[in-house]
Protein backbone atom coordinates (compact mmCIF):
# COMPACT_ATOMS: atom_id res chain seq x y z
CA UNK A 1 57.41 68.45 82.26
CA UNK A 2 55.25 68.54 85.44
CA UNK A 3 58.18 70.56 87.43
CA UNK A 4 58.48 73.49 84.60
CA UNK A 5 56.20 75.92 85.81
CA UNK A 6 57.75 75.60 89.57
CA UNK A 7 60.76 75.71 87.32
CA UNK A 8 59.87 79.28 85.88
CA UNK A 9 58.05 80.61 88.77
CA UNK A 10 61.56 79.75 90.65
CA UNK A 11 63.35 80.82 88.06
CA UNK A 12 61.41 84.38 87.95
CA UNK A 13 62.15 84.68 91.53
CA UNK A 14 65.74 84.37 91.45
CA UNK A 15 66.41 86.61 88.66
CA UNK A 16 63.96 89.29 90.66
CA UNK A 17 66.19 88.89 93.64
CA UNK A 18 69.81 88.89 91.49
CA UNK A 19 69.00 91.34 88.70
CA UNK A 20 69.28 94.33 91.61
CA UNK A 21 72.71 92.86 92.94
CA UNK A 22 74.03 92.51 89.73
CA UNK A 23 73.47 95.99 88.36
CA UNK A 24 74.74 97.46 91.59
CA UNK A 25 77.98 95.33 90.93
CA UNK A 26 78.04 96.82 87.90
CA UNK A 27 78.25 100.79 89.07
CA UNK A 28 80.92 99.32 91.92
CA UNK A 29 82.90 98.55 88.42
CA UNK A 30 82.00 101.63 87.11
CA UNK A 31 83.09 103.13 89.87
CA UNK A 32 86.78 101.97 88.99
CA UNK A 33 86.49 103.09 85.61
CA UNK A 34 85.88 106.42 86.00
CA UNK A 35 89.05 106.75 88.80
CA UNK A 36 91.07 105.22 85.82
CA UNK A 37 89.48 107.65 83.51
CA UNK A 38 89.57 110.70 85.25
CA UNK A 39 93.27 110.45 86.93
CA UNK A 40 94.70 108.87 83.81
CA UNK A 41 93.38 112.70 82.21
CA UNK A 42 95.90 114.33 85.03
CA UNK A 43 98.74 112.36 83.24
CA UNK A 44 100.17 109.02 83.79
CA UNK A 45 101.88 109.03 87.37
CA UNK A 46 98.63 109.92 88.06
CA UNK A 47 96.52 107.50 86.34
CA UNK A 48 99.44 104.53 87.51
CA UNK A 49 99.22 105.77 91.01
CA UNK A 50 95.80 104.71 91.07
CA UNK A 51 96.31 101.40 89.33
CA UNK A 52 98.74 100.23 92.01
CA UNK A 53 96.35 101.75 94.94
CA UNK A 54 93.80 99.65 93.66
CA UNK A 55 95.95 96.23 93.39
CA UNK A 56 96.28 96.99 97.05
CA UNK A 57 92.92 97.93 98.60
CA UNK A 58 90.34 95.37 95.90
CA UNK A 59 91.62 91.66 96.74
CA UNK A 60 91.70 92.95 100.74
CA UNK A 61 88.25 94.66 99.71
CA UNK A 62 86.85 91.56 98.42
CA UNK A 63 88.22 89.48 101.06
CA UNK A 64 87.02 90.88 103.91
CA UNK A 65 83.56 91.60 102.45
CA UNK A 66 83.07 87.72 101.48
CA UNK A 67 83.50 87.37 105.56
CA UNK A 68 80.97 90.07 106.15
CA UNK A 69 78.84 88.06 103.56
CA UNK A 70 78.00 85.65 106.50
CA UNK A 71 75.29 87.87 107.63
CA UNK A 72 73.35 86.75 104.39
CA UNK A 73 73.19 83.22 104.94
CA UNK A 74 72.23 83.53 108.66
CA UNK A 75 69.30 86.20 108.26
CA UNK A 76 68.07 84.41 105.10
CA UNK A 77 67.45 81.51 107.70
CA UNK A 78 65.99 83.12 110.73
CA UNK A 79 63.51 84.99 107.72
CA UNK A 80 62.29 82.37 106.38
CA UNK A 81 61.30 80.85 109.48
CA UNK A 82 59.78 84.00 110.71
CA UNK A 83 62.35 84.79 113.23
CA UNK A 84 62.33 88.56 112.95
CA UNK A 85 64.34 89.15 116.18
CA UNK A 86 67.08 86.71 115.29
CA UNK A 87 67.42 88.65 112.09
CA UNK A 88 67.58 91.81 114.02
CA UNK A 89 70.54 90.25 116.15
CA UNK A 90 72.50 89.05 113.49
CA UNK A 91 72.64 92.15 111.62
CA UNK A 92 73.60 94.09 114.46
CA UNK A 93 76.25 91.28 115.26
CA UNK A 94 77.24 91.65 111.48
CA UNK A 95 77.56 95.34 111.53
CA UNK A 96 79.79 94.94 114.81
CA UNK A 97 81.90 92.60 112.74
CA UNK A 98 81.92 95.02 109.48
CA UNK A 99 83.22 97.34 111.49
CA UNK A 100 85.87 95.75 113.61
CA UNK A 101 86.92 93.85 110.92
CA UNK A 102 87.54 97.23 108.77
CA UNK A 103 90.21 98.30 111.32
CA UNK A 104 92.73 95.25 109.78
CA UNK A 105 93.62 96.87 106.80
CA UNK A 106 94.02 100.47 108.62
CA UNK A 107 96.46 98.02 110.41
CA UNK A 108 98.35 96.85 107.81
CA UNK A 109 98.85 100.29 105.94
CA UNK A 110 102.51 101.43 107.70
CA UNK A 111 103.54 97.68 105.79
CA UNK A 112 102.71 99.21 102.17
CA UNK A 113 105.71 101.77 101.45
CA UNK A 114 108.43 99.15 102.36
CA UNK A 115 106.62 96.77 99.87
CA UNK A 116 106.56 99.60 97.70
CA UNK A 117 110.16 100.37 97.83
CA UNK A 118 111.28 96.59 97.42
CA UNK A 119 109.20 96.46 94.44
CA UNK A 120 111.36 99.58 93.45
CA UNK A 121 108.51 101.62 92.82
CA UNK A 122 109.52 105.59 92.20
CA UNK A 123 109.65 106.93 95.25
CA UNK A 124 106.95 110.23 93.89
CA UNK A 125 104.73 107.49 92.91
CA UNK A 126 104.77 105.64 95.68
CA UNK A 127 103.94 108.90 97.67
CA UNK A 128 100.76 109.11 95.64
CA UNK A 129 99.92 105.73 95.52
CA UNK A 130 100.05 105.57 99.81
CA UNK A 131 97.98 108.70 100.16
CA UNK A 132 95.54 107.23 97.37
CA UNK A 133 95.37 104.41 100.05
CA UNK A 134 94.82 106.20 103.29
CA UNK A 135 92.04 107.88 101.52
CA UNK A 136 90.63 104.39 101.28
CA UNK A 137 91.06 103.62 104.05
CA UNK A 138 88.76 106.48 105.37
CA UNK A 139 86.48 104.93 103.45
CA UNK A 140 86.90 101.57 104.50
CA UNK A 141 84.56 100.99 107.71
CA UNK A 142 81.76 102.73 106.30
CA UNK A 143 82.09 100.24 102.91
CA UNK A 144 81.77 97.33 105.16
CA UNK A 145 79.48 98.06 107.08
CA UNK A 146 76.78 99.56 104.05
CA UNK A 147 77.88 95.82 102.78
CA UNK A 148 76.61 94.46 106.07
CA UNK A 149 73.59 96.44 105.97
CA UNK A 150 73.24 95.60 102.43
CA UNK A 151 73.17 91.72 102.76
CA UNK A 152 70.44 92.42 105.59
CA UNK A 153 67.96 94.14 103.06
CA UNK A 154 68.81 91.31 100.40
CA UNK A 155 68.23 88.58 102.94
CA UNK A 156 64.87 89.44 103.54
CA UNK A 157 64.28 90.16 99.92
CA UNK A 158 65.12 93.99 99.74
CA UNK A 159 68.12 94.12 97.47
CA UNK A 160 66.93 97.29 95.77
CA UNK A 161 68.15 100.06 98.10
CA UNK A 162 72.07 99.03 97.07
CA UNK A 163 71.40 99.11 93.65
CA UNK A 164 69.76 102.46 93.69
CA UNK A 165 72.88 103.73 96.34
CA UNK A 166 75.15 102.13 93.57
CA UNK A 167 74.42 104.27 91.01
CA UNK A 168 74.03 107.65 92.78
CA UNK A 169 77.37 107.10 93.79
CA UNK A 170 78.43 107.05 90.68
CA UNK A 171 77.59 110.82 89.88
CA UNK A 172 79.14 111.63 93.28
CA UNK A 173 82.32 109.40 93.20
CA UNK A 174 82.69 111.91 89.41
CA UNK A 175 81.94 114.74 91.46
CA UNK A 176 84.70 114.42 94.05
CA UNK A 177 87.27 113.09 92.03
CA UNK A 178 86.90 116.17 89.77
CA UNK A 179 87.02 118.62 92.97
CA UNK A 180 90.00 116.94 94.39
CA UNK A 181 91.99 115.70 91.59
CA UNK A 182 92.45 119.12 90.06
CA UNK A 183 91.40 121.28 93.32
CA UNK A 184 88.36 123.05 91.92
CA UNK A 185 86.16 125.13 94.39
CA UNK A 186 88.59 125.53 96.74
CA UNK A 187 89.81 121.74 97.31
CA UNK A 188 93.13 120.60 97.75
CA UNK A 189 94.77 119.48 94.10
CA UNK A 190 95.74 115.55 95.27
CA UNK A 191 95.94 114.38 91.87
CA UNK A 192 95.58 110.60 91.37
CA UNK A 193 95.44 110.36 95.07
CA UNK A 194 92.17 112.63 95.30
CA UNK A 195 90.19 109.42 94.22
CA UNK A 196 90.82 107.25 96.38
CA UNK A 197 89.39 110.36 99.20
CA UNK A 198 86.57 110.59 96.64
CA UNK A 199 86.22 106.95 96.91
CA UNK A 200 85.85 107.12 100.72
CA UNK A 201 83.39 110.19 101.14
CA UNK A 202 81.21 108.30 98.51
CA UNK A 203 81.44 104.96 100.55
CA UNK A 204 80.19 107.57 104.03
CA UNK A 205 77.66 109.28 102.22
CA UNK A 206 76.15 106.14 100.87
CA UNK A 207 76.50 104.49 104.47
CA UNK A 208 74.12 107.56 105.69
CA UNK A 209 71.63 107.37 103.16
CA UNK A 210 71.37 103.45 103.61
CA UNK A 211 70.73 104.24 107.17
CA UNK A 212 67.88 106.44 106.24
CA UNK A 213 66.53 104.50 103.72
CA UNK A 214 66.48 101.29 106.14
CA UNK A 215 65.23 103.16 109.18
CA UNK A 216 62.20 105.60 107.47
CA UNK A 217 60.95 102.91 105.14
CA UNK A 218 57.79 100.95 106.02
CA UNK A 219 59.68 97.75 104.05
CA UNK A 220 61.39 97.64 107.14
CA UNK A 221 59.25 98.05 110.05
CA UNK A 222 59.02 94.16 111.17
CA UNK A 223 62.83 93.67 111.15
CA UNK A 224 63.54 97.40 112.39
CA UNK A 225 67.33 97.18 113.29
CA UNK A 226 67.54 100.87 114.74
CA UNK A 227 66.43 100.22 118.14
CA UNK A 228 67.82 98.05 120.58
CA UNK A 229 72.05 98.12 120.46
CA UNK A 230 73.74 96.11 122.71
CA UNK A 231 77.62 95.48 122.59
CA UNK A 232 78.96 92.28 120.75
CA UNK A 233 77.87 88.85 121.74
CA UNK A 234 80.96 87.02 121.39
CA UNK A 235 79.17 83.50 120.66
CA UNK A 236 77.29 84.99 117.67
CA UNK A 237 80.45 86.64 116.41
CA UNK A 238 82.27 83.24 116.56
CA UNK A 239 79.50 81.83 114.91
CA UNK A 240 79.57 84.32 112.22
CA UNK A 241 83.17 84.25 112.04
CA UNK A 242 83.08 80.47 111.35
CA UNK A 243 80.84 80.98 108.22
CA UNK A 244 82.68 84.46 106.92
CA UNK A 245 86.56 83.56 107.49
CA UNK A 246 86.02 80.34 105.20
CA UNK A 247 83.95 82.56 102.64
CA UNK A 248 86.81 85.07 102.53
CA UNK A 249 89.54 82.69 102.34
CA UNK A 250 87.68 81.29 99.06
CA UNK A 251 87.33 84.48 97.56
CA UNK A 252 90.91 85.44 97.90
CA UNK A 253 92.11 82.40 97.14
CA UNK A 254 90.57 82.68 93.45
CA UNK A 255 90.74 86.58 93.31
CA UNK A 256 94.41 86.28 94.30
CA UNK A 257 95.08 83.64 91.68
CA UNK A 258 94.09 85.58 89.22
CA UNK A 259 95.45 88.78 90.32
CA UNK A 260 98.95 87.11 90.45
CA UNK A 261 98.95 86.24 86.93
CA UNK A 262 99.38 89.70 85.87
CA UNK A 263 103.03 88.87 88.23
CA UNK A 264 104.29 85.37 86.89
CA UNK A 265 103.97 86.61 82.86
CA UNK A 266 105.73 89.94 83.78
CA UNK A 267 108.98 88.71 82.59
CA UNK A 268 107.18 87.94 78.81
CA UNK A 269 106.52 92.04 78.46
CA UNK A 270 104.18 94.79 78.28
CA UNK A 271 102.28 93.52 76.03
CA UNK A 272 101.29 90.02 77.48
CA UNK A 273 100.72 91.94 80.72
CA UNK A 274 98.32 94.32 79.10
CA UNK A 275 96.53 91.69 77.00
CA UNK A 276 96.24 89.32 80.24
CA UNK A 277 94.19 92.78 81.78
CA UNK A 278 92.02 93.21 79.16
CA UNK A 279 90.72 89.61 78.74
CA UNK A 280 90.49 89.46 82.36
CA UNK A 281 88.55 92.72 82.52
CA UNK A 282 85.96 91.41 80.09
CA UNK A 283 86.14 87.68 82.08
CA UNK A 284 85.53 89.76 85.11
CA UNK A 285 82.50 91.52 83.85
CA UNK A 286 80.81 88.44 82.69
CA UNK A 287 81.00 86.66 85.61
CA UNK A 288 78.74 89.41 87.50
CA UNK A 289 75.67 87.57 86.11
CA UNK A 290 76.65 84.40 87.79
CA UNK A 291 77.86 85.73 90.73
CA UNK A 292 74.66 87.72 91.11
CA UNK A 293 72.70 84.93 90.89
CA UNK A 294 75.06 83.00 93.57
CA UNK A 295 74.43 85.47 96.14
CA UNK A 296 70.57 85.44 95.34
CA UNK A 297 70.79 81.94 95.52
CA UNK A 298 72.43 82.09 99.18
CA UNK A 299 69.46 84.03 100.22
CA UNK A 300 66.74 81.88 98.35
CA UNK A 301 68.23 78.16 99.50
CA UNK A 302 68.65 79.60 103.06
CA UNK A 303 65.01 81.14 103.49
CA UNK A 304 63.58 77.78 102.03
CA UNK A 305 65.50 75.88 104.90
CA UNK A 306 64.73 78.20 107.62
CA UNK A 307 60.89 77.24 106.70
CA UNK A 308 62.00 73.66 107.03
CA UNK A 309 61.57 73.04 103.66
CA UNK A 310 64.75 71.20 102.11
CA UNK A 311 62.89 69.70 98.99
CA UNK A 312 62.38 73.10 97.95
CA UNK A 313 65.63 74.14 98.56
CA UNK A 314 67.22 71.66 96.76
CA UNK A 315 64.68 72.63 93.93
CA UNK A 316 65.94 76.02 94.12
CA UNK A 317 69.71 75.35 94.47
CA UNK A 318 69.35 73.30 90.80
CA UNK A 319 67.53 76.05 89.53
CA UNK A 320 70.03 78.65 89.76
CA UNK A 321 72.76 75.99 88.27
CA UNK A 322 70.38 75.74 85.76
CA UNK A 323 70.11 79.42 84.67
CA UNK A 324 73.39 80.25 85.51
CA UNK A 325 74.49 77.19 82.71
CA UNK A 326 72.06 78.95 80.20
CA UNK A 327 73.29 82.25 80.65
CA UNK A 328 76.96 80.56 79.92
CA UNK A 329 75.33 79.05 76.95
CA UNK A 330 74.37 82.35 75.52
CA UNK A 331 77.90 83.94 76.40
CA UNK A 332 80.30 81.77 75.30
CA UNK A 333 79.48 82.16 71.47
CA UNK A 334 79.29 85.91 71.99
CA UNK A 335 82.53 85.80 73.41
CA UNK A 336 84.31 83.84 71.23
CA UNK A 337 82.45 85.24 68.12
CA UNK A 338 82.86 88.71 69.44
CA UNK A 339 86.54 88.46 70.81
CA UNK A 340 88.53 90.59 67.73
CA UNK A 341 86.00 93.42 68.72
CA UNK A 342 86.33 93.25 72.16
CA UNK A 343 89.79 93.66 72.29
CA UNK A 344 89.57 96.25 69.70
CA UNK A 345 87.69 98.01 72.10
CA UNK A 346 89.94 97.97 75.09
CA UNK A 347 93.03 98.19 73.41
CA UNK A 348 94.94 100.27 70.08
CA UNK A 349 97.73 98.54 70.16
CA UNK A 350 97.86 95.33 67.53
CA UNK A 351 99.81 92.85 69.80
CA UNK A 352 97.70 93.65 72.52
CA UNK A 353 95.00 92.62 70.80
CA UNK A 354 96.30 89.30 68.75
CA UNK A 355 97.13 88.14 72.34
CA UNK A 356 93.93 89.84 74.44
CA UNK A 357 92.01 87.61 71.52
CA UNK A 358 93.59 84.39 72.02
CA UNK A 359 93.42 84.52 75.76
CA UNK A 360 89.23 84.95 75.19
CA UNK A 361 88.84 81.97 74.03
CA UNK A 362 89.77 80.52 76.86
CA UNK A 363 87.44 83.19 78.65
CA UNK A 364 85.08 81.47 76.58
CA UNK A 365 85.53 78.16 76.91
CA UNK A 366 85.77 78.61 81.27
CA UNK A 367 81.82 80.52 80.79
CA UNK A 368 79.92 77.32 82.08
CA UNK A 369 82.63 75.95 84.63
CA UNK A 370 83.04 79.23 86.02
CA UNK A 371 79.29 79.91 85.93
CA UNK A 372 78.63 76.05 88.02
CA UNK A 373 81.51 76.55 90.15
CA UNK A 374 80.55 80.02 91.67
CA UNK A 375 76.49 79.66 91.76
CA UNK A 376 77.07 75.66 93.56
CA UNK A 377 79.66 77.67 95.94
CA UNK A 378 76.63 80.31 96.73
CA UNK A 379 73.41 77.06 97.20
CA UNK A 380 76.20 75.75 99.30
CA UNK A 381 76.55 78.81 101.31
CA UNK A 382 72.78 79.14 101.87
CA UNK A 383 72.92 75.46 103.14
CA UNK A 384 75.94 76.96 105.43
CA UNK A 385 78.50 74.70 104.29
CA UNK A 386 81.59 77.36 103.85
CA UNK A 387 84.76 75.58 105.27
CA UNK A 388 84.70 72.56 101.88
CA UNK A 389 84.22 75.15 99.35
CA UNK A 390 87.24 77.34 100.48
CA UNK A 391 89.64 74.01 100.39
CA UNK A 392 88.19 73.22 97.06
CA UNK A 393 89.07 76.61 95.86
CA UNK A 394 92.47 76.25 97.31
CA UNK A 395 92.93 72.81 95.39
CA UNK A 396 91.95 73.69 92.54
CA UNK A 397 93.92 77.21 92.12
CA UNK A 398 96.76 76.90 94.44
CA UNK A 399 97.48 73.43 94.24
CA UNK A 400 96.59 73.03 90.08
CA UNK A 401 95.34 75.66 88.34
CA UNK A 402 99.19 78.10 89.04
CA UNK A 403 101.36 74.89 89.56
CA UNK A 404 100.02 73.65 85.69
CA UNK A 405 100.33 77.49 84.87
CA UNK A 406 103.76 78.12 86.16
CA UNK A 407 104.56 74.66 84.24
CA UNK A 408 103.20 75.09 80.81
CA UNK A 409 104.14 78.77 80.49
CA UNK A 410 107.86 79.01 81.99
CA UNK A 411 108.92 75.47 80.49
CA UNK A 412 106.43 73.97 78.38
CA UNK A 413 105.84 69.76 78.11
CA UNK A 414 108.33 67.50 76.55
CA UNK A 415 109.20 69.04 73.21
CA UNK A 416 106.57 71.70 73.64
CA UNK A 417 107.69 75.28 73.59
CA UNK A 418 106.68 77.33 77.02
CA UNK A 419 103.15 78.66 76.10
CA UNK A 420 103.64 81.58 78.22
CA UNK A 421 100.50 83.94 79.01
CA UNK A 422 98.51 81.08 77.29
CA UNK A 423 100.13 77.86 79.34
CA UNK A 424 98.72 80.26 82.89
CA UNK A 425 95.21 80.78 81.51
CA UNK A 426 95.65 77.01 80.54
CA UNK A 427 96.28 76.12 84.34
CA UNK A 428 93.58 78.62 85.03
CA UNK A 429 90.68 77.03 83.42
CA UNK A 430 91.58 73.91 84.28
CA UNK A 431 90.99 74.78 87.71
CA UNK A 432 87.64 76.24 87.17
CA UNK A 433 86.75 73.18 86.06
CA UNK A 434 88.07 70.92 88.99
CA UNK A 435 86.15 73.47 91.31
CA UNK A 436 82.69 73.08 88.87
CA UNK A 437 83.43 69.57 89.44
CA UNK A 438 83.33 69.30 93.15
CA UNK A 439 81.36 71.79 94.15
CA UNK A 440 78.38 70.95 92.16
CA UNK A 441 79.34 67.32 93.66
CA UNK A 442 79.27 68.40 97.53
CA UNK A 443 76.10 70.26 96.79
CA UNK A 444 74.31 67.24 95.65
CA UNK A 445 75.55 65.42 98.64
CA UNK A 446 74.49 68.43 100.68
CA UNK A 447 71.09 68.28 99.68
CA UNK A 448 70.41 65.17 99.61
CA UNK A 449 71.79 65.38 103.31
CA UNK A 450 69.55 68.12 104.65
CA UNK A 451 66.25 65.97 102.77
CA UNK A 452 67.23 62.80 104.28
């Protein structure tokens, strides 16, 4: 009983530092929703255009962001032991790396209409769906880098200015997509296409205002980053780049299992397909409460051993498991309770939701693995332990999770029928657990490491 008041005082702390990242995850899915709103209104070439655009541009997104996330790690450190002009270098190294690393995907863009056409994709929509893209890819340097300048403020326990940027680019993402989807005030009428250019002058004008914020407000004046450029150090970006690659490589190796789900039950129909996006859509917004709290929990282990103070940072590390489990505690009734109404609400159609229904159960049931798995995977990467965690999440997904999926739903076991959709979300939670299992594992070796 002696440790619950450090327990809540801990605990209050962590949700201070998390409940800004989370709600400014939040508009970023917002954002989405009102592109799929707004170009499904100009009809549905349109509205698909921007469906495949996105299945493009978010697993690269989130990929090469979780690199960029190495900035938050190594600035949480060098704050919390009062090293102001390491945390100045780092940034600017990060930012370097933001944007360098934003040039891949401009790279990669001539590969997307020949992928297109083997996927035997109309050739109109694939027009709109490429020029959808290049928009993005505008956009796509200044999103890094605000992400890079974003994990700086966090890091040194400034997370509001993204939240607040988050939201205000909400009314201007609805802005621009109305001016360029249907050409009002003298714009060009892109259609579908006209969000994803929306998308990028957003992601610009909330690079700019970050840049004000950070460089006018007083919150900033000890770790001032606008002074004092210098061209890349090459030794910090490899030792960036040896926290970041193994970060990304984790997030796309669970953001791309998932997102190729929606691929292996294509052959059941339409309406498994549609049901497997709406209980993944809800999934996907629970799990921003635990991933907030894994990427305050970076910030918080990694200050706490940049004061030399590993007790406490194993203290913290358990803490976050701990809330993150409770919030799972609290959803997964809801969920499964809740799940006819949920579906009801993303979906008319009655198959849809008999299946969408079914599958959240499993949604439900996954709520505290998936909640352990991702906040051990962010303690861990405050410790700086990065390269484990991204072969666990290859295990677990790549090597069980679709394997067992691919298994139960195409064939079945024995004398059992294939499951279909429900055999794939079978292999899918049963991966989520194997990763709760280790990771929560290598972080109590970890700490115990770093204290003895």
């Amino acid at each position: 009983m002696h440790r619950l008041p450090r327990f809540l005082t801990e605990g209050r702390s962590l949700v201070a530092l998390s409940l800004p990242i989370i709600l400014s995850q939040l508009a970023y899915t917002l954002l989405g929703v009102i592109d799929a709103v707004m170009a499904g209104q100009a009809g549905a070439v349109e509205q698909a255009s921007v469906a495949l655009g996105v299945a493009f541009w978010i697993p690269i997104f989130i990929t090469l962001m979780s690199v960029v996330q190495a900035i938050s790690p190594s600035v949480a450190h060098h704050y919390g032991a009062g090293d102001y002009a390491a945390v100045v270098q780092d940034t600017h190294e990060g930012i370097w790396m933001a944007g360098l690393t934003s040039l891949l995907p401009i790279i990669l863009m001539p590969g997307v209409a020949p992928v297109l056409a083997w996927a035997q994709i109309d050739p109109v929509l694939a027009d709109k769906t490429i020029l959808f893209l290049w928009g993005i890819m505008a956009g796509m340097p200044a999103a890094l880098v605000f992400r890079a300048i974003s994990f700086y403020s966090a890091s040194i326990n400034r997370p509001q200015p993204m939240m607040f940027l988050a939201f205000a680019g909400l009314g201007i993402n609805a802005l621009f997509n109305w001016l360029l989807i249907w050409g009002h005030w003298g714009f060009p009428a892109l259609g579908g296409a006209g969000c994803g250019w929306a998308t990028a002058i957003g992601m610009w004008i909330a690079l700019i205002a970050l840049v004000c914020w950070t460089a006018w407000s007083p919150d900033y004046r000890h770790v001032y980053l606008w002074r004092g450029w210098h061209w890349p150090h090459w030794a910090t970006q490899k030792r960036l780049l040896r926290l970041g690659l193994p970060m990304g490589g984790a997030a796309l190796a669970e953001v791309g299992a998932f997102t190729s789900v929606a691929v292996f039950v294509g052959r059941f129909g339409p309406v498994q397909i549609a049901a497997h996006q709406v209980a993944l859509n809800m999934a996907s917004l629970l799990f921003m409460l635990p991933m907030g709290i894994s990427s305050a929990l970076t910030i918080r282990v990694g200050q706490y051993l940049g004061a030399r103070d590993p007790r406490a940072a194993r203290f913290v590390a358990w803490t976050g498991v701990l809330i993150g489990l409770m919030i799972a505690s609290v959803l997964a009734p809801l969920v499964f309770f809740g799940r006819d109404v949920i579906a009801s609400l993303f979906s008319p159609d009655p198959g849809v939701r008999e299946v969408a229904s079914g599958l959240m159960i499993f949604a439900a049931v996954w709520q505290l693995a998936d909640a352990t798995q991702v906040i051990a995977q962010g303690a861990l990467r405050g410790y700086r332990v990065t390269f484990g965690p991204m072969l666990v999440m290859l295990l677990a997904f790549w090597v069980v999770g679709l394997p067992l999926g691919l298994r139960l739903g195409y064939y079945g076991v024995g004398q059992t029928p294939p499951l279909e959709i429900y055999g794939f979300w079978f292999g899918l939670i049963t991966a989520l657990i194997l990763a709760a299992l280790c990771l929560s594992q290598w972080l109590r070796h970890t700490a115990r490491k770093a204290i003895y």
